[in-house]
Structure formats: structure tokens, C-alpha cells
N, C-alpha and C. Protein backbone atom coordinates (compact mmCIF):
# COMPACT_ATOMS: atom_id res chain seq x y z
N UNK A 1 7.84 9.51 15.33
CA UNK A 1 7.03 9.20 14.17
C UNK A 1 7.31 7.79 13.65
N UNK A 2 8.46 7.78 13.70
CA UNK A 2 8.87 6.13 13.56
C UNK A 2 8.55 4.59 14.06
N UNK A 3 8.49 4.92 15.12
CA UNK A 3 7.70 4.20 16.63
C UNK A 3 6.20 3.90 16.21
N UNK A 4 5.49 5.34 16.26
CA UNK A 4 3.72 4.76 15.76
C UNK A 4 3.84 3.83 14.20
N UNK A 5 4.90 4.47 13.02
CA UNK A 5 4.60 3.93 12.11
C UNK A 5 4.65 2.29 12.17
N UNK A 6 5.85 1.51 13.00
CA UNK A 6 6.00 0.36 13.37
C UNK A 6 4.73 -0.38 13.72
N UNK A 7 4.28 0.54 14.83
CA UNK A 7 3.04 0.26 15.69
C UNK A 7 1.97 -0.17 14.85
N UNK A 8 1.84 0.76 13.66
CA UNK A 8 0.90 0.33 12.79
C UNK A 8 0.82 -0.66 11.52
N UNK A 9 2.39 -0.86 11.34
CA UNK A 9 2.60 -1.74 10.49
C UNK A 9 2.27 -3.12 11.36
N UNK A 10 2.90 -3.68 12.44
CA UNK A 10 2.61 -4.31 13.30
C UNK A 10 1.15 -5.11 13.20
N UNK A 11 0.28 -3.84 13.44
CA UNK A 11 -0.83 -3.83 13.64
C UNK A 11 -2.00 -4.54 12.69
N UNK A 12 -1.21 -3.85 11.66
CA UNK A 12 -1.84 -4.35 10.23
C UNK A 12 -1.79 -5.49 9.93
N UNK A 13 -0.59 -6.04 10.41
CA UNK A 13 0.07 -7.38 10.16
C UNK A 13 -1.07 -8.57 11.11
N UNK A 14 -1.13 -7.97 12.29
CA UNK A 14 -1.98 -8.79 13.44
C UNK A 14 -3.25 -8.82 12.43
N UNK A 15 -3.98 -7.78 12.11
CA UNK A 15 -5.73 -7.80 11.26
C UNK A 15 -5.20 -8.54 10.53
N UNK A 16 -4.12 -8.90 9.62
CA UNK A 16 -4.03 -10.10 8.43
C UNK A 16 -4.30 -11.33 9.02
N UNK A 17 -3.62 -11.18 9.87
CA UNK A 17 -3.64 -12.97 10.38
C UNK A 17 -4.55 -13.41 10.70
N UNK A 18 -5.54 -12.47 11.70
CA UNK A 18 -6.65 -12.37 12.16
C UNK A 18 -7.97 -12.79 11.33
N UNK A 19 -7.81 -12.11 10.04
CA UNK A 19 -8.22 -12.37 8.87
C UNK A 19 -8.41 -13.76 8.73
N UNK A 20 -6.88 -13.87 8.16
CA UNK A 20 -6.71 -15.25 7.54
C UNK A 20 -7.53 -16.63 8.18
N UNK A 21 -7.27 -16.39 9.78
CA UNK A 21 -7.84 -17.53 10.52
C UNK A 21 -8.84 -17.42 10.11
N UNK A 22 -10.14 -16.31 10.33
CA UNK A 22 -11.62 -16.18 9.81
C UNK A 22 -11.83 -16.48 8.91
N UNK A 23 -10.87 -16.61 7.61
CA UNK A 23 -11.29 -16.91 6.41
C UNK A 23 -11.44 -18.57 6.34
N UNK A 24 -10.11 -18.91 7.36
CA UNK A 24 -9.99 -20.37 7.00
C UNK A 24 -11.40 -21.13 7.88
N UNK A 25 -11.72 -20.54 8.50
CA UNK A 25 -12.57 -21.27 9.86
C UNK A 25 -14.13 -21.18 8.74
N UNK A 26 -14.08 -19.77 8.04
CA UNK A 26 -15.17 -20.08 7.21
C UNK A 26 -14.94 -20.93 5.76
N UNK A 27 -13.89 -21.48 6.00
CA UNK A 27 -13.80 -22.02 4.70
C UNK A 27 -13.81 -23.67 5.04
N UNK A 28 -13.38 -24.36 6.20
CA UNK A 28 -14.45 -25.34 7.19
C UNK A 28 -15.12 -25.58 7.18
N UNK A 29 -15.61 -24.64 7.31
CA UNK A 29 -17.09 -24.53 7.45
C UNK A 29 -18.36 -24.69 6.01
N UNK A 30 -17.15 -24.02 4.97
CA UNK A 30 -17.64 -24.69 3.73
C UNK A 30 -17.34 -25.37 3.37
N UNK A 31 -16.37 -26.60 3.33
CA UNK A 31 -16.25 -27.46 3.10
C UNK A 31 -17.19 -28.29 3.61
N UNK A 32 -17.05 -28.72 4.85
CA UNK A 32 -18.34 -29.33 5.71
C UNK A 32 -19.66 -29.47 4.78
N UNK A 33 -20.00 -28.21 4.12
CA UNK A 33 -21.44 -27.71 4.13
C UNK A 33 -21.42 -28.50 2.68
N UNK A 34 -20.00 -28.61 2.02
CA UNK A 34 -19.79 -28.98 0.86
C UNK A 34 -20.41 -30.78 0.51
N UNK A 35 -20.35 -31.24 1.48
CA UNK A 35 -20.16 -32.79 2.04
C UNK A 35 -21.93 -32.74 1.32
N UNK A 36 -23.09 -32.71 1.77
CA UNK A 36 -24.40 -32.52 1.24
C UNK A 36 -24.69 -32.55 -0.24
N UNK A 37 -23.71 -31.31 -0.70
CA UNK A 37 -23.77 -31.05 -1.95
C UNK A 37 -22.82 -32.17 -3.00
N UNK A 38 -22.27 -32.76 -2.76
CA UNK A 38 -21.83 -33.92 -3.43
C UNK A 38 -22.42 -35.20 -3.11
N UNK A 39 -23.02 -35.39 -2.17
CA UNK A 39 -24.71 -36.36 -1.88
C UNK A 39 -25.56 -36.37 -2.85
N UNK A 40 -25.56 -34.59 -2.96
CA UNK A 40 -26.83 -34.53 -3.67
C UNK A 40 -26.65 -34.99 -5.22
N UNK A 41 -25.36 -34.26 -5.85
CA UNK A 41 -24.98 -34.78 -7.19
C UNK A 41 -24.91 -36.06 -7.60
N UNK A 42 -24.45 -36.30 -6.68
CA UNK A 42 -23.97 -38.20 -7.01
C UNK A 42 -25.36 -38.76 -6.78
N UNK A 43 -26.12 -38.27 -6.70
CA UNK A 43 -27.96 -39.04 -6.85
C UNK A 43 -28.37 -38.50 -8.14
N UNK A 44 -28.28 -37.46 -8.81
CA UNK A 44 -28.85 -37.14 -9.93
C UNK A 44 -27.49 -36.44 -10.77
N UNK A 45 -26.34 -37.77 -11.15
CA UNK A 45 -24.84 -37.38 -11.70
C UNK A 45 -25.20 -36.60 -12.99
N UNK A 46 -26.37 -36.76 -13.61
CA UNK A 46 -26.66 -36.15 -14.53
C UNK A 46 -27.08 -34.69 -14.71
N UNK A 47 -27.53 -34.17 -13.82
CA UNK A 47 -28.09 -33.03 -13.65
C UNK A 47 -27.02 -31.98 -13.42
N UNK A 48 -27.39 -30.68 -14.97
CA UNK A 48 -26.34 -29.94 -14.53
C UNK A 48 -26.40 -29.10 -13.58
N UNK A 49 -27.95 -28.02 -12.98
CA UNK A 49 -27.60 -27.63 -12.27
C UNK A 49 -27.16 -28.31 -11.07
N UNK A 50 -26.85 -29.18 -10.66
CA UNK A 50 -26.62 -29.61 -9.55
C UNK A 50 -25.06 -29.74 -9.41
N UNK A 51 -24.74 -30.05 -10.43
CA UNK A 51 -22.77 -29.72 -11.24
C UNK A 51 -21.90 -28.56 -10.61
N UNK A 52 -23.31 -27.57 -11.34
CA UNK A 52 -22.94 -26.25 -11.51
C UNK A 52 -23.26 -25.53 -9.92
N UNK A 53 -23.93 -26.13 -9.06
CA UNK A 53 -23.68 -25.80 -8.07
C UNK A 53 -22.74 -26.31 -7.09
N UNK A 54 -22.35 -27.67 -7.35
CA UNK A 54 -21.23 -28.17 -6.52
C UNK A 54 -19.63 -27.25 -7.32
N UNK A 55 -19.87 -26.63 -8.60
CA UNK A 55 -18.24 -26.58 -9.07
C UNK A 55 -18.16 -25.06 -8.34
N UNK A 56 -19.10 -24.34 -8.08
CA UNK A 56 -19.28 -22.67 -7.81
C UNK A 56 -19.24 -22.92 -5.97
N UNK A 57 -19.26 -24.30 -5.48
CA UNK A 57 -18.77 -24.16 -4.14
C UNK A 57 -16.92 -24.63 -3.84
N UNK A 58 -16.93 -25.49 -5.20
CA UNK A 58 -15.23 -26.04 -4.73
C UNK A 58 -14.52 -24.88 -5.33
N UNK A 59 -15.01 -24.12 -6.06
CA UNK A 59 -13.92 -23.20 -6.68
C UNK A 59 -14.41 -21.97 -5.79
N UNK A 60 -15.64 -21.49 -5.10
CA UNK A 60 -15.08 -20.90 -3.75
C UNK A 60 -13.97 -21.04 -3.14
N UNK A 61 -14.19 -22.24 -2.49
CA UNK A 61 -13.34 -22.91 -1.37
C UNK A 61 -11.65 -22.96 -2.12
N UNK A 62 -11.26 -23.11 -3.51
CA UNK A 62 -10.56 -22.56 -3.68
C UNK A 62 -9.83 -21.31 -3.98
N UNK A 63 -10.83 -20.45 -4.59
CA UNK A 63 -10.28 -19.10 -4.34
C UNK A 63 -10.05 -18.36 -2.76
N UNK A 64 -11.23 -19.11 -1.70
CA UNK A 64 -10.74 -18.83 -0.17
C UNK A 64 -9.55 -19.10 0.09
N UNK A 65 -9.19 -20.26 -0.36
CA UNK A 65 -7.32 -20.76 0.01
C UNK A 65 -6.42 -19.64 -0.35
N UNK A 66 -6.48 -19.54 -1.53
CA UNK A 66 -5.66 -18.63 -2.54
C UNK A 66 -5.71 -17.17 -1.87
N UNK A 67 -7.23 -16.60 -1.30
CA UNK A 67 -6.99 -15.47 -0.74
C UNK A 67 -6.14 -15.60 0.97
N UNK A 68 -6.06 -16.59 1.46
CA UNK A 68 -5.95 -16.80 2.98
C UNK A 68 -3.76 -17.13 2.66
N UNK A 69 -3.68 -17.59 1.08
CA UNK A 69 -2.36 -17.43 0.78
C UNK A 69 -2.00 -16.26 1.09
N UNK A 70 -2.54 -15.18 0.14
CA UNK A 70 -2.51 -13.53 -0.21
C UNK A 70 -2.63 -13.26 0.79
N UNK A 71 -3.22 -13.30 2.55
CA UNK A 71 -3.33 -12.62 3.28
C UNK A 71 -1.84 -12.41 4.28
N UNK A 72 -1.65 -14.30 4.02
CA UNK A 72 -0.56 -14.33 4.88
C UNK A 72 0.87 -13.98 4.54
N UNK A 73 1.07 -13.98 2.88
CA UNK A 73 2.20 -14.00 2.03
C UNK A 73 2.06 -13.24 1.26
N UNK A 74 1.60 -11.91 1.10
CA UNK A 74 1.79 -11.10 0.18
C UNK A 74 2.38 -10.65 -1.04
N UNK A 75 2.46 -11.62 -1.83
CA UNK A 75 3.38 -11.82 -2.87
C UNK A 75 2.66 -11.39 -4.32
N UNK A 76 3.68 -10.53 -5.43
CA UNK A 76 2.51 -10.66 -6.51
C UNK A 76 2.22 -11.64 -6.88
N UNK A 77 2.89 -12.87 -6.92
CA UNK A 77 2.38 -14.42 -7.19
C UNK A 77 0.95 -14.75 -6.55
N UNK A 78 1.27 -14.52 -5.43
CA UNK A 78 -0.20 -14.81 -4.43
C UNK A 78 -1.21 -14.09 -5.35
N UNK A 79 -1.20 -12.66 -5.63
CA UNK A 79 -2.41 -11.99 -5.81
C UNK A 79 -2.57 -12.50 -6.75
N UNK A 80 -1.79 -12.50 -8.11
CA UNK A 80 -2.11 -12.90 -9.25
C UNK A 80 -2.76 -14.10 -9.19
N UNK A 81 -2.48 -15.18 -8.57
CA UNK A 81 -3.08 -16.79 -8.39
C UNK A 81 -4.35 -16.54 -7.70
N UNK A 82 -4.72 -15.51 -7.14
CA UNK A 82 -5.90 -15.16 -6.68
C UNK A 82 -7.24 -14.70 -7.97
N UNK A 83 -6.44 -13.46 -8.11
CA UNK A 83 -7.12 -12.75 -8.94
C UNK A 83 -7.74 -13.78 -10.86
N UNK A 84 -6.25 -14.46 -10.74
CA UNK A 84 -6.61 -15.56 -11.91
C UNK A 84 -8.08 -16.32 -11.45
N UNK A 85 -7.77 -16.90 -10.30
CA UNK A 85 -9.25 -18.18 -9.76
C UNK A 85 -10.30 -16.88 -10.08
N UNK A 86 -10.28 -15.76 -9.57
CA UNK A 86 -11.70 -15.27 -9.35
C UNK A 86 -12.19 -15.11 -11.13
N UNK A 87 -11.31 -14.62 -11.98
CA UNK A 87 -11.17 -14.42 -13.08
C UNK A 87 -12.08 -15.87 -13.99
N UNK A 88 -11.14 -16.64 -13.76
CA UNK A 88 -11.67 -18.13 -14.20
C UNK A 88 -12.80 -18.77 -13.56
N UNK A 89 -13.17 -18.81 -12.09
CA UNK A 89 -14.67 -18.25 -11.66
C UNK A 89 -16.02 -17.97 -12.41
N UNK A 90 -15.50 -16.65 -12.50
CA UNK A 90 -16.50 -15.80 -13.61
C UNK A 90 -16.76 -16.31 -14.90
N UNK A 91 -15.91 -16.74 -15.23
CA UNK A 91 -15.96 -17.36 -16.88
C UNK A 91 -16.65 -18.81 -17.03
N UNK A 92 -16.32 -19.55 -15.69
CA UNK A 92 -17.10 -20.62 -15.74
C UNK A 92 -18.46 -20.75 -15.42
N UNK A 93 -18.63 -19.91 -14.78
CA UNK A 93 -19.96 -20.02 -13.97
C UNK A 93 -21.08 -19.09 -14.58
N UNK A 94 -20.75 -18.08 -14.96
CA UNK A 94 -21.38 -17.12 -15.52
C UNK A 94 -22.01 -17.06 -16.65
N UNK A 95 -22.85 -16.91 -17.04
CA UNK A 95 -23.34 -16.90 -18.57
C UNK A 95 -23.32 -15.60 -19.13
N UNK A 96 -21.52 -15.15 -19.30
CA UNK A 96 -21.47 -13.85 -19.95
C UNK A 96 -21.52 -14.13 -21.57
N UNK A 97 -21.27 -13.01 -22.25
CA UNK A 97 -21.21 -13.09 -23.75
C UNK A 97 -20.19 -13.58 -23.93
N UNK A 98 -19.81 -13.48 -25.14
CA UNK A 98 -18.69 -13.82 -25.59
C UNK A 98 -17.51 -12.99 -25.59
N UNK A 99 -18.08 -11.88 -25.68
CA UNK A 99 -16.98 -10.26 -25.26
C UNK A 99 -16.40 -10.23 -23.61
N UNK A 100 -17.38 -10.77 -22.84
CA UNK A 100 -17.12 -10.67 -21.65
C UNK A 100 -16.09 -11.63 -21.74
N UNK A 101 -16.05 -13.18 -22.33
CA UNK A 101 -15.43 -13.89 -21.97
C UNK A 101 -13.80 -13.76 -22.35
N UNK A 102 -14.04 -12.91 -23.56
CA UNK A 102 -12.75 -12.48 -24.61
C UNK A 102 -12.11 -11.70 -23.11
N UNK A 103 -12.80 -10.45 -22.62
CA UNK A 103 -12.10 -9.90 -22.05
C UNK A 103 -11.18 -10.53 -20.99
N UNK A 104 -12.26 -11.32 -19.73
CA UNK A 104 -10.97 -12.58 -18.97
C UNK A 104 -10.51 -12.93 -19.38
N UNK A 105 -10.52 -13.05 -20.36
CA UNK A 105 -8.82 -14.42 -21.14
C UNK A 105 -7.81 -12.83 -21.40
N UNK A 106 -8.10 -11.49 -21.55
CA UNK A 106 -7.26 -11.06 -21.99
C UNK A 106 -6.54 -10.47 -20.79
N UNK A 107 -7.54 -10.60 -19.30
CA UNK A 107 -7.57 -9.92 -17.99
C UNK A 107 -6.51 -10.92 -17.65
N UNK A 108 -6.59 -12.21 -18.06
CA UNK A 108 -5.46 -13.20 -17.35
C UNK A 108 -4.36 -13.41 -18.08
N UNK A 109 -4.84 -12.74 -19.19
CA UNK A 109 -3.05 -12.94 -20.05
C UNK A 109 -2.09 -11.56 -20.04
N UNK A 110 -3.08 -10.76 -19.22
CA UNK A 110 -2.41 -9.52 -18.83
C UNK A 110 -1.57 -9.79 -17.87
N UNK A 111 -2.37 -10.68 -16.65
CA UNK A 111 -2.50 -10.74 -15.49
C UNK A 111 -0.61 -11.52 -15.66
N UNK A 112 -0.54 -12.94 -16.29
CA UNK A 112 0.50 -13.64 -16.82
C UNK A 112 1.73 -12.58 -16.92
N UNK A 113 1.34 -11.51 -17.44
CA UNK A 113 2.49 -10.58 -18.24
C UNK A 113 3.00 -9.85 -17.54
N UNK A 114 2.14 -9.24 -16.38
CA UNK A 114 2.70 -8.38 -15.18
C UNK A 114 3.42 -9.30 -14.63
N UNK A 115 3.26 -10.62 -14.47
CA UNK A 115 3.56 -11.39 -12.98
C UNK A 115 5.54 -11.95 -13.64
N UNK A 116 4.74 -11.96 -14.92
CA UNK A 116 6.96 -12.29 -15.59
C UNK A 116 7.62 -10.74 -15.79
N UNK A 117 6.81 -9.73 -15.68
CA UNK A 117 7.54 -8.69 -15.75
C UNK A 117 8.74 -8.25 -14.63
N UNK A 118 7.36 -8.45 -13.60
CA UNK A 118 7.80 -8.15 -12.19
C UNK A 118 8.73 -8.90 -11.49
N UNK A 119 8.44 -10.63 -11.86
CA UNK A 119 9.48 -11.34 -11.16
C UNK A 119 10.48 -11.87 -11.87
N UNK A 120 10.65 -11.36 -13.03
CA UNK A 120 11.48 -12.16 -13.95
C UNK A 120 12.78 -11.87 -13.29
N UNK A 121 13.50 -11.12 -12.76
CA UNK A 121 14.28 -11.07 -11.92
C UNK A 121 14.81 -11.72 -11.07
N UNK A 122 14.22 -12.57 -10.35
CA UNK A 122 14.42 -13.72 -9.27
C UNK A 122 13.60 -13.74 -7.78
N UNK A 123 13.93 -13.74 -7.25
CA UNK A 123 13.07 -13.80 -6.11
C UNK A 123 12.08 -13.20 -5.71
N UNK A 124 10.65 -13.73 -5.44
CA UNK A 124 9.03 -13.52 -5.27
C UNK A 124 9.22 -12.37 -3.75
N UNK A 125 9.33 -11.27 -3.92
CA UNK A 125 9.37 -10.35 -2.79
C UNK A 125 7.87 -9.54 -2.71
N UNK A 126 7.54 -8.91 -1.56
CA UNK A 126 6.13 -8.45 -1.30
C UNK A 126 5.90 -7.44 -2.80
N UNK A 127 4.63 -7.47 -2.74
CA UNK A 127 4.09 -6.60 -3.89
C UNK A 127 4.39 -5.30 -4.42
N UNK A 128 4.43 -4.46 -3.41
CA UNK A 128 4.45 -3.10 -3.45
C UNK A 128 5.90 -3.36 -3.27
N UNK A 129 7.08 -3.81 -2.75
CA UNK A 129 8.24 -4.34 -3.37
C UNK A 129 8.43 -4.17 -4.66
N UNK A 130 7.97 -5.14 -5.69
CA UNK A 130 8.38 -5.70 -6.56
C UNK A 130 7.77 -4.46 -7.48
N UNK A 131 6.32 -3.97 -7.18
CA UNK A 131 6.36 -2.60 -8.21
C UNK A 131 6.98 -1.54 -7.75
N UNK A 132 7.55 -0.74 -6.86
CA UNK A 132 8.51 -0.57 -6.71
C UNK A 132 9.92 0.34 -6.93
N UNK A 133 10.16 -1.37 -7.00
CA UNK A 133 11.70 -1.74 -7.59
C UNK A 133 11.59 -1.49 -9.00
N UNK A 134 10.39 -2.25 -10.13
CA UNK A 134 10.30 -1.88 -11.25
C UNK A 134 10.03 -0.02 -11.75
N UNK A 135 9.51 0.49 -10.57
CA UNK A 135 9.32 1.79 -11.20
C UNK A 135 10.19 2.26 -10.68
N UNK A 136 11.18 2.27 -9.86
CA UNK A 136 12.31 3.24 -9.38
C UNK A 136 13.60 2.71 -10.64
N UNK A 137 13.50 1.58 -10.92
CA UNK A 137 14.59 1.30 -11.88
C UNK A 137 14.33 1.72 -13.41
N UNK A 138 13.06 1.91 -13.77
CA UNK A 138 12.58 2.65 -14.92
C UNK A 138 12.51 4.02 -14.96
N UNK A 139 12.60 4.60 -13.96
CA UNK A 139 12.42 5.94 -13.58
C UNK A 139 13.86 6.65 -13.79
N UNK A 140 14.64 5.76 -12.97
CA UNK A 140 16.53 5.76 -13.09
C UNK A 140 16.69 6.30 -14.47
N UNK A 141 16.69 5.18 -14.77
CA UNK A 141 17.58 4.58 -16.24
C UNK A 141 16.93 5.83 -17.25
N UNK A 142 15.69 6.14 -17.39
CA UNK A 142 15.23 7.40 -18.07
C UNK A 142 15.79 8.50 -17.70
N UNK A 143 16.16 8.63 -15.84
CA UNK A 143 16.72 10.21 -15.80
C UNK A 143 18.37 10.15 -16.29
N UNK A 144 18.73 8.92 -15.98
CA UNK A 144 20.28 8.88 -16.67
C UNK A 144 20.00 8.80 -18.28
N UNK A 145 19.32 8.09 -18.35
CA UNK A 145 19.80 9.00 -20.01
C UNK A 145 19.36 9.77 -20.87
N UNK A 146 18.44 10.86 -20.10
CA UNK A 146 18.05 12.18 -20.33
C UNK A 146 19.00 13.33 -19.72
N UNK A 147 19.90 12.84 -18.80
CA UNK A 147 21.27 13.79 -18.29
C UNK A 147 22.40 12.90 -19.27
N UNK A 148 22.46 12.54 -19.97
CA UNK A 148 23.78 11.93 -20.61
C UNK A 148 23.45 12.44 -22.06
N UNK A 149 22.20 12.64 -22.18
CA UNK A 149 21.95 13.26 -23.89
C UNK A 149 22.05 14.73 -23.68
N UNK A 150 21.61 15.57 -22.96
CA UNK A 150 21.77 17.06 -22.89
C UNK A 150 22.69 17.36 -22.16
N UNK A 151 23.47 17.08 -21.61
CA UNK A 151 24.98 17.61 -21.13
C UNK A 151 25.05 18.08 -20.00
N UNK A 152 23.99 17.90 -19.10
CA UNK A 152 23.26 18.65 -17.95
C UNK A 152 24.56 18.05 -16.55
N UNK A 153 24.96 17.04 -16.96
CA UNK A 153 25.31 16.75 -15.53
C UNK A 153 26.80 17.48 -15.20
N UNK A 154 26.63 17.88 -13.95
CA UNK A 154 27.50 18.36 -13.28
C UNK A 154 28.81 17.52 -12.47
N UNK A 155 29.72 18.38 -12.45
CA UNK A 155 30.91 17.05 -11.82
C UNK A 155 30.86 18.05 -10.42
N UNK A 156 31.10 17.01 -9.35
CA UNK A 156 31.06 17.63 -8.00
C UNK A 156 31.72 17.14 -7.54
């Protein structure tokens, strides 16, 4: 059972990378495509949609980076620096309300709060790592001192 599980961790690992290259080769590929679209602005510097369509391709092309980070480095840092761009994305580009916008700022100051929770500790270890470690050490520390208040524990 041990053997397949390897096999598949392995495995998983190969589709990441696999990934990652595809992401980057399409992200080349937008850049490239990007080259036009800053032609086009710099002829009419004034015009916003034309702004607003060159800023919704570079901040693609940066949230592609950020995910092709996350694919290869699995870190909550990575995701969070991900999940922030897509977050800030939305807020720029979008013509949400004002509630919508309240909520991303509160989605990324959440986002901020997990990421010092988790690593305030020291070293940036994989994700499911780092939560974890935080819930097995919260989990602890509650059953020890729910056996130290009722008298429950046994000497062996």
C-alpha cells in the first residue's frame, strides 16, 4: 500500500510540473500577444478602455507567474500571493459595488492573517504542512489541559 501511495504522490508531482510548463508556455505566449496591446495604447495614451485592457492582460500574466510559483512550490506564501493578485484583480478591473469591494479588502486582510498565523513560526513549509502542524498543536494543548483540569490522567 505504501509503494502505490509513493507512485501516486510521484505522479502528482510529474502533472504539477507538467502543468507549470503549460502554464508558462501560455503565458509566452501572452506576453507576445501583449506586445500589440501596448502599440495600441501608446497611440491613443489617453483612452481608458484601452488602459483597462492592457492592465487586465499584465495582471493576468502576473497572476500566471504567481500560479506557476504555487504549482511548483507549494507554499502557503505561494497561495496566498496568488490568491491576493486574483483578489486585487477583481477589485481593479471590475465594476463591483462598494460592498463587493469592502469584502476583498477584508478577503485579503484575512488572507494577511492566516499567512502570519501559520508562518509566524519560522520556516515557509508546504501547505497542508503548515495547517497541520497548527491544528495538531491546538488540538494537543486543549487535550492536555482538559486531562490536567479533571484528574483523568493515568500514570503507566
Amino acid at each position: 500500500m505504501e509503494r502505490v501511495r509513493k507512485v501516486l504522490v510521484g505522479f502528482s508531482e510529474v502533472i504539477e510540473v507538467v502543468l507549470a510548463i503549460g502554464v508558462a508556455v501560455l503565458l509566452v505566449m501572452d506576453i507576445i500577444g501583449l506586445l500589440p496591446k501596448i502599440g495600441a495604447f501608446w497611440a491613443v495614451r489617453g483612452d481608458a478602455e484601452e488602459f483597462s485592457k492592457l492592465l487586465s492582460s499584465v495582471l493576468g500574466i502576473v497572476v500566471g507567474t504567481e500560479f506557476i510559483k504555487m504549482l511548483i512550490k507549494p507554499t502557503f506564501s505561494n497561495v496566498t500571493e496568488v490568491l491576493v493578485f486574483l483578489i486585487a484583480r477583481h477589485v481593479i478591473l471590475s465594476e463591483a459595488t462598494p460592498t463587493d469591494n469592502l469584502i476583498s479588502v477584508i478577503s485579503i486582510a484575512i488572507l494577511f492573517a492566516l499567512e502570519y498565523f501559520l508562518s509566524h513560526e519560522g520556516a515557509d513549509s508546504s501547505l497542508m504542512a503548515d495547517v497541520s502542524k497548527k491544528f495538531r498543536s491546538r488540538r494537543h494543548s486543549r487535550s492536555a489541559g482538559s486531562r490536567e483540569g479533571d484528574g483523568s490522567e493515568s500514570e503507566n
